[in-house]
Every structure is written in structure tokens, then in C-alpha cells.
C-alpha atoms as a PDB file:
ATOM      1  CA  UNK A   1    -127.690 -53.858 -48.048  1.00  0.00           C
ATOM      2  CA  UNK A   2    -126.176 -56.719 -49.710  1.00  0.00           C
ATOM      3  CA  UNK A   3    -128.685 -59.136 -51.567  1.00  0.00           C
ATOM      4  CA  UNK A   4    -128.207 -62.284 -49.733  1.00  0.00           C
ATOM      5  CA  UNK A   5    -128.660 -61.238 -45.990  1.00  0.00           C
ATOM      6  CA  UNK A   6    -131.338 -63.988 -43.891  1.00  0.00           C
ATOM      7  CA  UNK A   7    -131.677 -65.575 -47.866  1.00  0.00           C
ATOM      8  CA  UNK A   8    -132.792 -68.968 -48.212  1.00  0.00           C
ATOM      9  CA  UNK A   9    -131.808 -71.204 -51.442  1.00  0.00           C
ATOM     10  CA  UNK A  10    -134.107 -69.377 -54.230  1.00  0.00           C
ATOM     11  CA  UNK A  11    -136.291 -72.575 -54.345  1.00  0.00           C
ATOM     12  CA  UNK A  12    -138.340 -70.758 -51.521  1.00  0.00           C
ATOM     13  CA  UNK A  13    -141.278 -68.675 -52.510  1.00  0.00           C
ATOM     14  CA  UNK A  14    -142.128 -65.641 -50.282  1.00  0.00           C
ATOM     15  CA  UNK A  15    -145.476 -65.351 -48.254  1.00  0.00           C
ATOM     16  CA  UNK A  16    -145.508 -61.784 -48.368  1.00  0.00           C
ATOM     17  CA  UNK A  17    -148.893 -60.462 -50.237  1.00  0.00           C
ATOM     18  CA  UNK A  18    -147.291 -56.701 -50.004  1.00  0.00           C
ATOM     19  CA  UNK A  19    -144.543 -55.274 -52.000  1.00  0.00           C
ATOM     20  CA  UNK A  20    -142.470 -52.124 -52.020  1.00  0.00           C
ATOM     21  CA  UNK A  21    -139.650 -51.144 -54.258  1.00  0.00           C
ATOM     22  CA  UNK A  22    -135.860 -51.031 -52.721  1.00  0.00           C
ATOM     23  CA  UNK A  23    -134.586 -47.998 -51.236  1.00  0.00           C
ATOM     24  CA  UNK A  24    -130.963 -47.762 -50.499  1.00  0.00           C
ATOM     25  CA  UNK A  25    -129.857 -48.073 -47.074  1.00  0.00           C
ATOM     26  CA  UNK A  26    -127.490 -45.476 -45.742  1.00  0.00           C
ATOM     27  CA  UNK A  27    -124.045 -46.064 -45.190  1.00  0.00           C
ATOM     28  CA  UNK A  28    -120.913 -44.620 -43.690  1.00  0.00           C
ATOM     29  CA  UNK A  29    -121.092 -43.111 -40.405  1.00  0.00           C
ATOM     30  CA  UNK A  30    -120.468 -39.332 -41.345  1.00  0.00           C
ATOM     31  CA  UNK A  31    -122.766 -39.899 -43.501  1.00  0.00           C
ATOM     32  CA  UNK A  32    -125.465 -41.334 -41.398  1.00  0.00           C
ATOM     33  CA  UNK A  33    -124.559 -38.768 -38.660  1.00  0.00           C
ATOM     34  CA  UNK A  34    -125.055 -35.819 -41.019  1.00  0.00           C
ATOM     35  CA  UNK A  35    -128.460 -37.247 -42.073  1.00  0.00           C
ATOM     36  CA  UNK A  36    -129.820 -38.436 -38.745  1.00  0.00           C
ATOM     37  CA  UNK A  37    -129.254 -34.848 -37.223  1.00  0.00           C
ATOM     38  CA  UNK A  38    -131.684 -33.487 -40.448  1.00  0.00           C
ATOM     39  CA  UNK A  39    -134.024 -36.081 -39.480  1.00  0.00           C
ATOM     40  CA  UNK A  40    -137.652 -34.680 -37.647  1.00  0.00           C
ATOM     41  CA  UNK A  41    -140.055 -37.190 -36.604  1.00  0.00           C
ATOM     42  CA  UNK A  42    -143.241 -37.587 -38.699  1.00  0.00           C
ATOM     43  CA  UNK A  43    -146.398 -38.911 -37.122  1.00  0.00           C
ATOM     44  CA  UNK A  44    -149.043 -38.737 -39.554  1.00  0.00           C
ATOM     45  CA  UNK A  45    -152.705 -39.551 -40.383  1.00  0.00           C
ATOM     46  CA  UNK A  46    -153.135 -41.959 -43.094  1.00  0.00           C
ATOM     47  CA  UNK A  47    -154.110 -40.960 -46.657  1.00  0.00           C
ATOM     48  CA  UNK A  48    -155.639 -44.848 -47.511  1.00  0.00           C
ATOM     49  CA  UNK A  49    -158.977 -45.073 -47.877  1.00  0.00           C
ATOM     50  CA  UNK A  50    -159.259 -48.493 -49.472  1.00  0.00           C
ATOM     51  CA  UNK A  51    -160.009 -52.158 -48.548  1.00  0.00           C
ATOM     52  CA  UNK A  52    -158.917 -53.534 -45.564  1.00  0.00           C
ATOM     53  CA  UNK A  53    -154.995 -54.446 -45.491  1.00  0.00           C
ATOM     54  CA  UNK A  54    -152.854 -57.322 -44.324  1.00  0.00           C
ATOM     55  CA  UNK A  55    -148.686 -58.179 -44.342  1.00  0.00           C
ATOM     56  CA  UNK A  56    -147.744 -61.312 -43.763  1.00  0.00           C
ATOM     57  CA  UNK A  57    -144.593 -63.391 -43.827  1.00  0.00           C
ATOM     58  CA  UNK A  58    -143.632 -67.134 -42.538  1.00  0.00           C
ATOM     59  CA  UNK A  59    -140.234 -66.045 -42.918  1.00  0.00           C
ATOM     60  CA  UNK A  60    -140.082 -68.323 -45.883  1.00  0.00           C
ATOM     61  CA  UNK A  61    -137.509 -65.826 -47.791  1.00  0.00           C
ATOM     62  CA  UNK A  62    -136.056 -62.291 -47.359  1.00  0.00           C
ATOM     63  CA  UNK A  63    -138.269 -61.070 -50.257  1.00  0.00           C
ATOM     64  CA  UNK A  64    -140.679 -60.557 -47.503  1.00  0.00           C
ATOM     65  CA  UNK A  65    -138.701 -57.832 -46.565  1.00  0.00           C
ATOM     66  CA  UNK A  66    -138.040 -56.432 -49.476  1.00  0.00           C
ATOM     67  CA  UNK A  67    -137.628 -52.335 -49.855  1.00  0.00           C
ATOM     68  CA  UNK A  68    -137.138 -52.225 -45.740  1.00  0.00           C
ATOM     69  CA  UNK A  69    -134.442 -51.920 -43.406  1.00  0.00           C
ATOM     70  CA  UNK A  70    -132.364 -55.284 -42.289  1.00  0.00           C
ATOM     71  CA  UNK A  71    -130.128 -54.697 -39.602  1.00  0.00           C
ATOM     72  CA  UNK A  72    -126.903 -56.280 -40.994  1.00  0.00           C
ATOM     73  CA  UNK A  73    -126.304 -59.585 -39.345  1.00  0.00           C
ATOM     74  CA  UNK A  74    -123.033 -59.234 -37.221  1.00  0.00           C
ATOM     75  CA  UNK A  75    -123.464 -55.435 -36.424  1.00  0.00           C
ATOM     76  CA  UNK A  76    -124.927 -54.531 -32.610  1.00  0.00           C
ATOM     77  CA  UNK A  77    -123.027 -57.695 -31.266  1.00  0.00           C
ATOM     78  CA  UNK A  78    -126.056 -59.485 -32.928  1.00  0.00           C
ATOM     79  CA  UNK A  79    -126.729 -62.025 -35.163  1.00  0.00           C
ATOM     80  CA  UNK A  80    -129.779 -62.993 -37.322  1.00  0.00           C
ATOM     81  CA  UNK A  81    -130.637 -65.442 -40.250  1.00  0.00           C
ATOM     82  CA  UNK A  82    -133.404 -67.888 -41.619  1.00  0.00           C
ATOM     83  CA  UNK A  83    -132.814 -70.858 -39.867  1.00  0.00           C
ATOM     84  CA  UNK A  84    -134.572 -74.623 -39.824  1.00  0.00           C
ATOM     85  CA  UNK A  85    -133.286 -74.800 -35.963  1.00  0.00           C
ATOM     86  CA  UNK A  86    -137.022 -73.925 -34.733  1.00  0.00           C
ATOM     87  CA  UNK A  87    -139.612 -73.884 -36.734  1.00  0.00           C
ATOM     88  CA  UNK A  88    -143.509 -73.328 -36.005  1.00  0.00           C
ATOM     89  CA  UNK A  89    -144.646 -73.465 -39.411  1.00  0.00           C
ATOM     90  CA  UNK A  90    -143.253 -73.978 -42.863  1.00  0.00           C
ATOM     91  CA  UNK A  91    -139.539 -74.794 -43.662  1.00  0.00           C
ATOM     92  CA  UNK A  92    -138.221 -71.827 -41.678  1.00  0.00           C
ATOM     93  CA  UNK A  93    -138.455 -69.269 -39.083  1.00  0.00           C
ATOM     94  CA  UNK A  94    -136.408 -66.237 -38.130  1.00  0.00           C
ATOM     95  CA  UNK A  95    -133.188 -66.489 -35.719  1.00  0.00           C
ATOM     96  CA  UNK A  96    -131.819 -63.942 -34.153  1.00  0.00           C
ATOM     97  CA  UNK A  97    -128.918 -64.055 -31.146  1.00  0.00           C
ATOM     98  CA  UNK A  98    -126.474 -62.162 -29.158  1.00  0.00           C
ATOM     99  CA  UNK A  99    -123.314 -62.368 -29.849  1.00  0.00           C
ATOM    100  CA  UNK A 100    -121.675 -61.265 -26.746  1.00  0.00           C
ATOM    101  CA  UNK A 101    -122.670 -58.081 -24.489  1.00  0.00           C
ATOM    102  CA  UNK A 102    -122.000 -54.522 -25.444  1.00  0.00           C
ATOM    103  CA  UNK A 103    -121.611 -53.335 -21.697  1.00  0.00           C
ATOM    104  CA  UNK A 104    -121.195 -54.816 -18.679  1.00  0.00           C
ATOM    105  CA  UNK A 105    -124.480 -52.621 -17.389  1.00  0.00           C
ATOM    106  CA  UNK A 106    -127.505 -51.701 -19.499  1.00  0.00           C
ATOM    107  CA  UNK A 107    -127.642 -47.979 -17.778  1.00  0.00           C
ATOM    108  CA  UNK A 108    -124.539 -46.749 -19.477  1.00  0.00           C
ATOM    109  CA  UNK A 109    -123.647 -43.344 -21.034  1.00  0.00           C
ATOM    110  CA  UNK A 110    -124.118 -44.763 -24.265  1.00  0.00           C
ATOM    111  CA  UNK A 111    -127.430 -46.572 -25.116  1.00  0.00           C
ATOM    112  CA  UNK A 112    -126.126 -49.931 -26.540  1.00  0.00           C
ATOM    113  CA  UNK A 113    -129.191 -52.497 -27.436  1.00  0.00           C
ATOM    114  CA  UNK A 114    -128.714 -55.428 -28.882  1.00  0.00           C
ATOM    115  CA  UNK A 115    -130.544 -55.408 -32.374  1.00  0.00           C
ATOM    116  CA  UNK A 116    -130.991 -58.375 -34.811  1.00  0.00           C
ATOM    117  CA  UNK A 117    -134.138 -58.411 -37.086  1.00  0.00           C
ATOM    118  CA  UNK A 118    -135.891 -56.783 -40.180  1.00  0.00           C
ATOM    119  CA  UNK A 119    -138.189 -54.279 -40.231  1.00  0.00           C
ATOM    120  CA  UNK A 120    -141.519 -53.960 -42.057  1.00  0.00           C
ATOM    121  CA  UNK A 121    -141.504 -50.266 -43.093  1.00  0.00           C
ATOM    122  CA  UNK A 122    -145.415 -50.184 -44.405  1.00  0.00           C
ATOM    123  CA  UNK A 123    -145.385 -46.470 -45.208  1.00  0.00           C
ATOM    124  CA  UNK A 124    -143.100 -47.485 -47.593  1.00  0.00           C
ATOM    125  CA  UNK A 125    -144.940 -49.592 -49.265  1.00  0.00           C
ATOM    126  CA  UNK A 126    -147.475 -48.041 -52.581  1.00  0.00           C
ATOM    127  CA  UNK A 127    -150.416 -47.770 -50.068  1.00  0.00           C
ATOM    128  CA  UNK A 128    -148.655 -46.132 -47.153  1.00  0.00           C
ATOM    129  CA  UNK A 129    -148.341 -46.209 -43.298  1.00  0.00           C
ATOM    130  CA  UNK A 130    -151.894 -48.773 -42.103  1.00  0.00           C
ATOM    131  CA  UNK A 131    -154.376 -47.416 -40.489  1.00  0.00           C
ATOM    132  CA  UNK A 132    -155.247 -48.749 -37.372  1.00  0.00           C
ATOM    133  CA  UNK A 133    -156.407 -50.436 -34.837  1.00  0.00           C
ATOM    134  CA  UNK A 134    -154.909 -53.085 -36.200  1.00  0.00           C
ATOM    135  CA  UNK A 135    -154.289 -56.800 -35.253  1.00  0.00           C
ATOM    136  CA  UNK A 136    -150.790 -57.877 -34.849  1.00  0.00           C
ATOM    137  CA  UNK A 137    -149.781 -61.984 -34.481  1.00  0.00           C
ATOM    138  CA  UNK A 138    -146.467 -63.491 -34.198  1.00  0.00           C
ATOM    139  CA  UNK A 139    -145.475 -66.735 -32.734  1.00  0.00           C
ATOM    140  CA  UNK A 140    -142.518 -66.660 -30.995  1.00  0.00           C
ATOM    141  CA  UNK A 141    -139.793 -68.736 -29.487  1.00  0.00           C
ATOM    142  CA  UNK A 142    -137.021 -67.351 -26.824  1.00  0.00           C
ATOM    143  CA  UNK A 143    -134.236 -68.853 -24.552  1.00  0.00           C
ATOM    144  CA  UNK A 144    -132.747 -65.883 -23.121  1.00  0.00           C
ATOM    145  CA  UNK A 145    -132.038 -65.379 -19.163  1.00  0.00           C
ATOM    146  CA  UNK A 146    -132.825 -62.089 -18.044  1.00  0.00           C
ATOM    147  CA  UNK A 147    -130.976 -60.928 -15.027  1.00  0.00           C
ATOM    148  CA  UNK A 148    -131.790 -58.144 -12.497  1.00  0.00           C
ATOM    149  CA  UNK A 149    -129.083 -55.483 -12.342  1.00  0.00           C
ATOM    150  CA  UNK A 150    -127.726 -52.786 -10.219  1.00  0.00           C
ATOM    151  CA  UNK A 151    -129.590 -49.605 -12.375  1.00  0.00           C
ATOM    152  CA  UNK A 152    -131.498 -51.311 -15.115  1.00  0.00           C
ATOM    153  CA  UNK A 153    -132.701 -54.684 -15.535  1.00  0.00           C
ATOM    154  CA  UNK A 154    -132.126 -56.966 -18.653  1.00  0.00           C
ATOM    155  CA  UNK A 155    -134.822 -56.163 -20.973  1.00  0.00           C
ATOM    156  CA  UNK A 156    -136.053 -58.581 -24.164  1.00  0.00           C
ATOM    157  CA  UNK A 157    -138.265 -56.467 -26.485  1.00  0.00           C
ATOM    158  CA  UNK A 158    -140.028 -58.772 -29.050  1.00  0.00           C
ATOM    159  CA  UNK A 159    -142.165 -56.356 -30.334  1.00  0.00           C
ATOM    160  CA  UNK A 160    -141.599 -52.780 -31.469  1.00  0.00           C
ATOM    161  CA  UNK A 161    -144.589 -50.335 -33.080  1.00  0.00           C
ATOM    162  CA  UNK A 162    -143.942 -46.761 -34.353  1.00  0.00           C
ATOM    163  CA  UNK A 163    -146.347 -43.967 -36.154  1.00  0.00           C
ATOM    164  CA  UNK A 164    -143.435 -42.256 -36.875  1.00  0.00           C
ATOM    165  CA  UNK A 165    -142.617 -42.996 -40.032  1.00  0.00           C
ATOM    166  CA  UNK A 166    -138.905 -41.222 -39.929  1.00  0.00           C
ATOM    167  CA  UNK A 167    -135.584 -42.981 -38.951  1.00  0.00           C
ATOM    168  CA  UNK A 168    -135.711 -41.626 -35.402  1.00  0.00           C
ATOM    169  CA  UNK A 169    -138.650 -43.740 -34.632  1.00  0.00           C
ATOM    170  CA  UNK A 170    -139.438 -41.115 -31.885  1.00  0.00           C
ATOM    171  CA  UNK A 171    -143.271 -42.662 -31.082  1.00  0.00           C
ATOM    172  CA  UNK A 172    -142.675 -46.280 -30.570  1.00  0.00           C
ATOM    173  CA  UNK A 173    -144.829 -48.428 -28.693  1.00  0.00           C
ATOM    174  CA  UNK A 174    -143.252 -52.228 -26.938  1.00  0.00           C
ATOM    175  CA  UNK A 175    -144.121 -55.264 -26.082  1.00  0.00           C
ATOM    176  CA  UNK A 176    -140.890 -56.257 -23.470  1.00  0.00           C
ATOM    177  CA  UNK A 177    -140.538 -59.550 -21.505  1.00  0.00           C
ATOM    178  CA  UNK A 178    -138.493 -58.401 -17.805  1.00  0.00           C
ATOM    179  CA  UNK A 179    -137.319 -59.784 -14.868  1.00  0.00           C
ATOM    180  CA  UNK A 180    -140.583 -61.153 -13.410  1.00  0.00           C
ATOM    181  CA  UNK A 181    -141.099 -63.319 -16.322  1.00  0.00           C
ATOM    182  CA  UNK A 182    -144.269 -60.821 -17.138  1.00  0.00           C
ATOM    183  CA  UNK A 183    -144.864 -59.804 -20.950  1.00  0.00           C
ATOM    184  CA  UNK A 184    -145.772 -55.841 -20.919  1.00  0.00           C
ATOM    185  CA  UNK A 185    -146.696 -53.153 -22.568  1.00  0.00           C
ATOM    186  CA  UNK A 186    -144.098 -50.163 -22.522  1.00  0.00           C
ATOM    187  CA  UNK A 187    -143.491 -46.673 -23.031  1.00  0.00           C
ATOM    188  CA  UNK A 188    -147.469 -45.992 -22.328  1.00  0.00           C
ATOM    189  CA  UNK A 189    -149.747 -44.058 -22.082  1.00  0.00           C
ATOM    190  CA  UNK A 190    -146.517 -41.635 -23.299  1.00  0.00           C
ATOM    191  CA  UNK A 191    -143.283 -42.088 -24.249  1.00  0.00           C
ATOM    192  CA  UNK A 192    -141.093 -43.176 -21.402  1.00  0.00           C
ATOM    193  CA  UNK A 193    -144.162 -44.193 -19.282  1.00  0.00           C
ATOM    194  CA  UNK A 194    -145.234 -47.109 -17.807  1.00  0.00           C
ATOM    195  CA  UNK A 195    -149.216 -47.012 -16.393  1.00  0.00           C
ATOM    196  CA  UNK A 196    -151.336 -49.681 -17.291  1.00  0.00           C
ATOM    197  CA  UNK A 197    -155.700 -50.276 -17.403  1.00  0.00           C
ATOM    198  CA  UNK A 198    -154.472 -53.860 -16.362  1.00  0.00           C
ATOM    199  CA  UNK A 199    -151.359 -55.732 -15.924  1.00  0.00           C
ATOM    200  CA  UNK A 200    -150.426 -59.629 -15.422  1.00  0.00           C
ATOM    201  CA  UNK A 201    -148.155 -60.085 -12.773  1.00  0.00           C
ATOM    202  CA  UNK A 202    -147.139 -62.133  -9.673  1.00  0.00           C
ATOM    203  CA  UNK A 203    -150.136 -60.174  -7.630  1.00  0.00           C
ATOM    204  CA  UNK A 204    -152.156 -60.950 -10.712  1.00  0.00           C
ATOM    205  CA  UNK A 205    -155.159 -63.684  -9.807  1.00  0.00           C
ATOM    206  CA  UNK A 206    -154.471 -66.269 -12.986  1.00  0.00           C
ATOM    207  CA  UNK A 207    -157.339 -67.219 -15.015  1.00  0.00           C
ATOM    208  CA  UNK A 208    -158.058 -70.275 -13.593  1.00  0.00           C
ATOM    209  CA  UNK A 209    -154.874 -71.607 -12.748  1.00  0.00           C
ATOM    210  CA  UNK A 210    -153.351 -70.738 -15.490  1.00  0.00           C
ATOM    211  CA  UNK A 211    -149.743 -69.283 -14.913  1.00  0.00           C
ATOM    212  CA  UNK A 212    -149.511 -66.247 -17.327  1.00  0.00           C
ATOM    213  CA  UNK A 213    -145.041 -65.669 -16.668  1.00  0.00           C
ATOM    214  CA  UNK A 214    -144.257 -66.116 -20.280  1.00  0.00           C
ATOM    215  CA  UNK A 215    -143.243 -69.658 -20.885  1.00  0.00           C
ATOM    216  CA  UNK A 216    -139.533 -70.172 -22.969  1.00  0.00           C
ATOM    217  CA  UNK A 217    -138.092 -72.629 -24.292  1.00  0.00           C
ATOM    218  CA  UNK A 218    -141.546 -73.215 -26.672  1.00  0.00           C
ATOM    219  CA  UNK A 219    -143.555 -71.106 -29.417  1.00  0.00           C
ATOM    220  CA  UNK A 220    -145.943 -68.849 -27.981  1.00  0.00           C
ATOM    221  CA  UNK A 221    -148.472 -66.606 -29.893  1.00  0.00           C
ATOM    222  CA  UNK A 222    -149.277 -63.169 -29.371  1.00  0.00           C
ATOM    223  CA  UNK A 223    -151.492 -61.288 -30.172  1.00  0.00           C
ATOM    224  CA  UNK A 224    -151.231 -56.953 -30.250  1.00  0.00           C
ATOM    225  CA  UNK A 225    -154.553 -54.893 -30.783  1.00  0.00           C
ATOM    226  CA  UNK A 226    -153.279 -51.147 -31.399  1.00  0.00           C
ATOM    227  CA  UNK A 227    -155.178 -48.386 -31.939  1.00  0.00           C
ATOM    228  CA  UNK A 228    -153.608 -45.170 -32.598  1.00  0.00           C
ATOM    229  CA  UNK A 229    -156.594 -43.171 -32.593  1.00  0.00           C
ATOM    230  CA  UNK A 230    -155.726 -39.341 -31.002  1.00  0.00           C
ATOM    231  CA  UNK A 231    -158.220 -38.750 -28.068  1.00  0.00           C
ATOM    232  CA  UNK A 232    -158.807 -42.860 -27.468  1.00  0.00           C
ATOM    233  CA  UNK A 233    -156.180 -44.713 -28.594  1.00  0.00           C
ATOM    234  CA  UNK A 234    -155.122 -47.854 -26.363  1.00  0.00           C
ATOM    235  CA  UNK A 235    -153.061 -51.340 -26.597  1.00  0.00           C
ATOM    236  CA  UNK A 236    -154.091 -54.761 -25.835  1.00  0.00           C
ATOM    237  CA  UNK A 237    -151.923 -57.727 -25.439  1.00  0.00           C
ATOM    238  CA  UNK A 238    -152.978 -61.905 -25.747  1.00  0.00           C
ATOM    239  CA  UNK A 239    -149.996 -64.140 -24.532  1.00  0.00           C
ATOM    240  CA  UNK A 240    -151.850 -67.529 -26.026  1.00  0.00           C
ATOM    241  CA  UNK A 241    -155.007 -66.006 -25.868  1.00  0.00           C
ATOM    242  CA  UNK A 242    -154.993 -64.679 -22.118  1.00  0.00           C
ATOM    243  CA  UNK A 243    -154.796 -60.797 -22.127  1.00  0.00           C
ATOM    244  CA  UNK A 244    -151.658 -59.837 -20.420  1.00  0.00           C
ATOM    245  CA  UNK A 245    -151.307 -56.039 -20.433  1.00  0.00           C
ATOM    246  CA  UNK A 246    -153.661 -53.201 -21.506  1.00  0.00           C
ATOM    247  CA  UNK A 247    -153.017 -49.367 -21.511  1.00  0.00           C
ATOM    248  CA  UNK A 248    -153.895 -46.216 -22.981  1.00  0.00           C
ATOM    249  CA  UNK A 249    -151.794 -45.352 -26.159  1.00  0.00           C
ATOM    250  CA  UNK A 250    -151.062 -41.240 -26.834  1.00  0.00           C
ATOM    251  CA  UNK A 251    -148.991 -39.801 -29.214  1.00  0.00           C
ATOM    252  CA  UNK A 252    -150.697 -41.174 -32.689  1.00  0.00           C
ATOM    253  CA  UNK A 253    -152.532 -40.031 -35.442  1.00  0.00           C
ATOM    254  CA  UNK A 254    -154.422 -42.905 -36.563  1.00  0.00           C
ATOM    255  CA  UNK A 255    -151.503 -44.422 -38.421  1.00  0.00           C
ATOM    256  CA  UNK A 256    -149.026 -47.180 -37.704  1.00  0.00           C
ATOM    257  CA  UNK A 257    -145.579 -46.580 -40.007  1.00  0.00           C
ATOM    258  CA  UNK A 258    -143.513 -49.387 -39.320  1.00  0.00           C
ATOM    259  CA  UNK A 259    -142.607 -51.789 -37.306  1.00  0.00           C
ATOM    260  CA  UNK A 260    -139.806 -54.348 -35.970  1.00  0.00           C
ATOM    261  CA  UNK A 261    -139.397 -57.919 -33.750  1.00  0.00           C
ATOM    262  CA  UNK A 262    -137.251 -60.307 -33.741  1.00  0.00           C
ATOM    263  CA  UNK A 263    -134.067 -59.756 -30.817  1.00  0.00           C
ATOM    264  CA  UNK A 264    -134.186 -56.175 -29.213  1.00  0.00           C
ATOM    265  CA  UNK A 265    -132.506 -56.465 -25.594  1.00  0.00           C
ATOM    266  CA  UNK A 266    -130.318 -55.105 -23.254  1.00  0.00           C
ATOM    267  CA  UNK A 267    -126.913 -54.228 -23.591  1.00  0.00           C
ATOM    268  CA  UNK A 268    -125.346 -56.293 -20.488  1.00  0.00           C
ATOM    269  CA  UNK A 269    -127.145 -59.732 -22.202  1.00  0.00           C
ATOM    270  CA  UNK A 270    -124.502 -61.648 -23.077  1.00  0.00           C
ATOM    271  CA  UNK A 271    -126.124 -64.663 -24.543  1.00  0.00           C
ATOM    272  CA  UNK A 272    -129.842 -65.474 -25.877  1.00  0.00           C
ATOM    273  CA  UNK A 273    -131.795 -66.495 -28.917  1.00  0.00           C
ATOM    274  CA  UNK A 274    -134.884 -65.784 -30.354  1.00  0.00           C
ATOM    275  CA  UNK A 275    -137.278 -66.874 -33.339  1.00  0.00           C
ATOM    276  CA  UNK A 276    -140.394 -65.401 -34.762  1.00  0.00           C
ATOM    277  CA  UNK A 277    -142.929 -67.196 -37.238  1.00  0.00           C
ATOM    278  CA  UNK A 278    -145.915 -66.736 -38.666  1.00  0.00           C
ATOM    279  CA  UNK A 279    -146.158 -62.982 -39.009  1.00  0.00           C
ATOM    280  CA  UNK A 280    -149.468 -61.174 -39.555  1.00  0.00           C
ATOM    281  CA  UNK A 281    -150.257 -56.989 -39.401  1.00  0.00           C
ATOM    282  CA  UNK A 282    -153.659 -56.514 -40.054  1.00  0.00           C
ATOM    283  CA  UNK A 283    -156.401 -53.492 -40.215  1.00  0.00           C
ATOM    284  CA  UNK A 284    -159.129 -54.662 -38.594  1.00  0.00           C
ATOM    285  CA  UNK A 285    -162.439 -52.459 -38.053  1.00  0.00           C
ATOM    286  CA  UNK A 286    -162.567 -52.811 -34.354  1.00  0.00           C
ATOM    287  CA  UNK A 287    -161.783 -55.163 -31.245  1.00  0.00           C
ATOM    288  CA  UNK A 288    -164.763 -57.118 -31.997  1.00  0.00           C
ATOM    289  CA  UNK A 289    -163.613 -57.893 -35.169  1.00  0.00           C
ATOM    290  CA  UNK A 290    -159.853 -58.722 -34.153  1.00  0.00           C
ATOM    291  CA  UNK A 291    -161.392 -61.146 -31.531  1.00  0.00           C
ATOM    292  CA  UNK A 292    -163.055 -62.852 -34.353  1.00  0.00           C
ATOM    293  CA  UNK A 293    -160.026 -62.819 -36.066  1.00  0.00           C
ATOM    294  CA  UNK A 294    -158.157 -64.305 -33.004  1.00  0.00           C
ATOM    295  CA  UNK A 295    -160.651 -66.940 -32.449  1.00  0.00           C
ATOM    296  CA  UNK A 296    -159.854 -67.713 -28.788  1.00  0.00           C
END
């Protein structure tokens, strides 16, 4: 991928404390065809058995991201870059926006998302895939106008989890923001499912009177607590410390391979921004100690 994509002036030091060396991205699309139908998932239990592990990035400088996967800004009817436009903390944050739509429904033949963001590939890394649970916090920042459709609604994923470390990605695990205004959990317990332990929603009673529709147009933090474990593995989500959605999570093997945020969304969106800040992916020994960690 060329050197300069979502690069700051070289006056700006990364935040990144974790490292992995650069591995070419494919290119061409024979190519990339010809590889993709070689590619079997891989879902695997870490071999780590050290400290306790943390990424971070304030999206201070594309070094964070070096050695992973950038979507190429422009591609996907996308766009994405390090940008002083909204900033939570520090002298930037990540933007990503849409272009224009890639179908006028987002139930097409062809699955079309939007994409626009980097991803943090930690089984490439020297230490491998993390092992989990682990505490995941990113503030975020969205103006994007979500529409219902005949089929399939507009969709805004702003955070994607895999333990599948191949390209297919074939375990992944969502955090999507939909019609209602409702942050939730998706594809769980399974892939393609959607049963939750608890869900926030319009028949939801608030805490308090506290409205929990996710708010735009201002940064919001969330928090993920994923465990991958294979007989008890389950996902909590914090939208500014009130939980929001909590399933069961099947499918893993202790391990969490990679990840993405930034603008995932439906193809019919024809406009909408967002921008993350303050990233953190931690191991954490339990959900005692992530709430310790969260300090809510």
C-alpha cells in the first residue's frame, strides 16, 4: 500500500506501544481472486502465555498501523484520512466518509458495504492473535442518517471483531448502530444471528432517565468486553458507561485475531462521516477487572 495513506506531517510521533513488520498487501484482482478462493478460515487458540497485552493508538500517525491492512482511501465509494476536523484527544482523530452509494438498496445480488478504515491485524504482530476477554475502548463521533428500506435497513457498523485470523474473516463479531437509533451487538450467539441476554431499546426502561438511542453529532465512548472462551464465551457493550447490549458469543477459541472500526455501512448510504479516537484493545483477566479498568 503506498507509504503515505491517512499520514500526518512526520513531526507526529505514534502512540502505538505494539509493532509488527510490513507485509505486502495483495494486488490485482486475478490475483486476489485466485488467492481468496485458497483461503480457509483459521480460528485458533492462542500460543501467548506472557504478561498482560495492550494496543493503543490516538490516531496520531499511520505508524500505528503499521504491518496491517488499510483499505485504500477512495476504493468502496469511501474515503478515510487523519483529519484535525474532530478531535477528542490529541492533534488528530480518524475520518472516514462515504463518498456516494454503491446501490440504490442494501439487499442486492452483490454485497456492496461501504468500507473506510485500518485494521489492527494483532496475530500479526511478534506475540500473536490476544487472548481474551479483552477490553475494547474507542471514542467515537458519527453524523450519518440511517434510513429504513424496503428489504434491508441502512446499517453503520463501528466496530468489527474476528478470531479468524485469515482474509475471509469468517467469525466476526459487530457492534452496528440501526434504524432505532439503538447500538447492538450482531451476528450472536452465531454467525448471522441476532439473540441477545439483554438489549437497549425503545421498550427498554432507561436508567434513570437517561435516553440510551446513541447520541450523534458528539464523541461517545464505548466500551466492548469480549470473551471468546468455547463453552462460555459472551459480549458486553457500555455506550458512556450504560450497558447497551449483551449476548452469548460462539464460534471462538479463546483468541481474538484482528480487528477493524472506523466507517463500515450499508451500501444504499449515500452520505455520512465518522471519526474514532482514542483506541485501546486490552487483555484483561476478567469483567471485574475491565470494570476497574472502565472506571464508571
Amino acid at each position: 500500500m503506498p507509504s503515505n495513506l491517512l499520514r500526518p506531517p512526520p513531526s507526529v510521533l505514534p502512540k502505538s506501544r505494539i509493532r509488527a513488520r510490513l507485509i505486502p498487501t495483495l494486488t490485482g484482482l486475478l490475483c486476489s481472486a485466485w488467492i481468496m478462493s485458497c483461503v480457509v478460515p483459521s480460528i485458533r487458540t492462542p500460543d501467548y502465555t506472557g504478561p498482560l497485552r495492550e494496543f493503543e493508538s490516538g490516531f496520531e500517525s499511520q505508524d500505528d498501523f503499521e504491518g496491517f491492512y488499510i483499505v485504500p482511501p477512495g476504493d468502496y465509494q469511501s474515503s478515510h484520512e487523519l483529519s484535525t476536523q474532530e478531535v477528542f484527544q490529541g492533534r488528530y482523530s480518524h475520518k472516514a466518509w462515504i463518498t456516494a452509494p454503491r446501490a440504490a438498496h442494501n439487499d442486492g445480488p452483490a454485497y456492496l458495504p461501504h468500507r473506510a478504515y485500518p485494521t489492527i491485524q494483532l496475530h500479526k504482530t511478534s506475540e500473536g492473535s490476544f487472548r481474551t476477554p479483552c477490553l475494547i475502548t474507542l471514542w467515537v463521533f458519527t453524523d450519518v442518517e440511517l434510513q429504513p428500506r424496503d428489504g434491508i435497513d441502512d446499517w453503520l457498523s463501528l466496530v468489527t471483531l474476528s478470531p479468524d485470523s485469515s482474509d475471509l474473516w469468517s467469525r466476526t463479531i459487530l457492534v452496528n448502530l440501526t434504524t432505532d437509533g439503538y447500538l447492538r451487538l450482531v451476528h450472536v450467539p452465531a454467525q448471522g444471528q441476532q439473540q441477545h441476554l439483554f438489549q437497549a431499546g425503545p421498550s427498554t426502561p432507561p436508567p434513570g432517565d437517561r435516553d440510551l438511542r446513541f447520541p450523534q453529532g458528539q464523541w461517545v465512548r464505548l466500551d466492548v468486553y469480549l470473551d471468546l472462551d468455547p463453552q462460555e464465551g459472551y459480549a458486553k457493550v457500555w455506550q458512556d458507561g450504560a450497558l447497551v447490549s449483551h449476548a452469548q458469543v460462539y464460534g471462538g477459541k479463546g483468541g481474538l485475531a484482528q480487528a477493524h472500526f472506523g466507517l463500515y455501512a450499508g451500501a444504499a448510504l449515500s452520505a455520512g462521516t465518522v471519526y474514532n479516537d482514542d483506541l485501546s484493545i486490552r487483555e484483561v483477566r476478567d469483567e471485574v477487572h475491565a470494570g476497574e479498568i472502565m472506571k464508571f
